[in-house]
Protein backbone atom coordinates (compact mmCIF):
# COMPACT_ATOMS: atom_id res chain seq x y z
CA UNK A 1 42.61 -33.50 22.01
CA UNK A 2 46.35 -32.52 20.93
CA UNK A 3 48.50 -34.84 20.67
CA UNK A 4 50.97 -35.69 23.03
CA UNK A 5 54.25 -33.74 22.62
CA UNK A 6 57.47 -36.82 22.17
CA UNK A 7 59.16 -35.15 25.50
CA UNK A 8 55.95 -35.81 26.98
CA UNK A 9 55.76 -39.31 25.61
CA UNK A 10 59.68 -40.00 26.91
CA UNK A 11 58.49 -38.94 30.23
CA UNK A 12 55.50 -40.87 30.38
CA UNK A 13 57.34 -44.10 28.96
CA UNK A 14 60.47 -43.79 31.63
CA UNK A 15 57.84 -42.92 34.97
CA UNK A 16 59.48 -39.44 35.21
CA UNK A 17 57.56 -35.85 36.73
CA UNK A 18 58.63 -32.76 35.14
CA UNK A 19 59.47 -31.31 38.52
CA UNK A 20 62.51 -34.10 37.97
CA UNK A 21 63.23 -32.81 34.26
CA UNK A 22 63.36 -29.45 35.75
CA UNK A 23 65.51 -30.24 38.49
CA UNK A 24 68.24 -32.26 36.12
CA UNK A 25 68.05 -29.60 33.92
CA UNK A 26 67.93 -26.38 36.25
CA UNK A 27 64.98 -25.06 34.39
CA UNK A 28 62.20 -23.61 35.99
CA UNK A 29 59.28 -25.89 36.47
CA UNK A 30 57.04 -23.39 34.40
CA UNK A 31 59.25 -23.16 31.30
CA UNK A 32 59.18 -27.20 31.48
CA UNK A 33 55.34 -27.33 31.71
CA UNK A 34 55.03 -25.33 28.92
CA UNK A 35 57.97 -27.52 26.55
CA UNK A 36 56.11 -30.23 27.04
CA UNK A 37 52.58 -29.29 26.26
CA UNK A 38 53.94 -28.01 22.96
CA UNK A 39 56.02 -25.05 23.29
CA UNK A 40 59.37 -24.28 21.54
CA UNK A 41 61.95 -24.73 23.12
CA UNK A 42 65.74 -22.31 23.09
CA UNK A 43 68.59 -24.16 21.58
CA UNK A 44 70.15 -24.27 24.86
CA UNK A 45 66.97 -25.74 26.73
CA UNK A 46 66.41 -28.04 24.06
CA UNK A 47 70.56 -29.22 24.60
CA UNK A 48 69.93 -29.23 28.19
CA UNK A 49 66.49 -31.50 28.16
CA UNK A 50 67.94 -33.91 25.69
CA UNK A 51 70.93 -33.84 27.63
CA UNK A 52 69.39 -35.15 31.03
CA UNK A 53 67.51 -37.88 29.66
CA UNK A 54 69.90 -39.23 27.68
CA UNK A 55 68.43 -38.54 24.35
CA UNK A 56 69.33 -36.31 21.15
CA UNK A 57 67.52 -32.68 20.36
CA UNK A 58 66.38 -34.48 16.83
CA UNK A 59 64.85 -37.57 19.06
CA UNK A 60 62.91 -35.29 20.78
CA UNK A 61 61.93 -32.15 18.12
CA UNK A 62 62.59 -34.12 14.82
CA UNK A 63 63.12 -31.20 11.54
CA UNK A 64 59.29 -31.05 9.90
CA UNK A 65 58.99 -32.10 6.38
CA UNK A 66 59.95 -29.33 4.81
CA UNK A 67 62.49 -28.13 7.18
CA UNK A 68 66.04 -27.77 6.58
CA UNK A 69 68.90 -27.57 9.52
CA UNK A 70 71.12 -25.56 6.95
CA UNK A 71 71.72 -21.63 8.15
């Protein structure tokens, strides 16, 4: 079983439907599903979903090990 996505886990922990994320966020329900089952979100969706619930883009898609922020 994969395990759980940490936008999923935010939604599950604060009772919210990703028909609400969607709504807050303008996105359609689709590209939501598929952000939280594990897809990669644009910058901009990524702003806007951290953006509605309150949260930064790191708390939700922390950099990897490895990773570097730097262009």
């Amino acid at each position: 079983m994969p395990k759980p996505t940490r936008l999923k886990l935010v939604l599950v922990m604060r009772g919210l439907k990703q028909e609400w994320l969607a709504e807050q966020t303008g996105l359609p329900s689709t590209t939501v599903s598929r952000i939280v089952n594990g897809a990669t979100p644009t910058l901009r969706n990524a702003q806007k979903i951290a953006r509605a619930l309150g949260v930064s883009v790191d708390d939700l898609w922390p950099l990897e090990e490895g990773e570097s922020d730097e262009g």
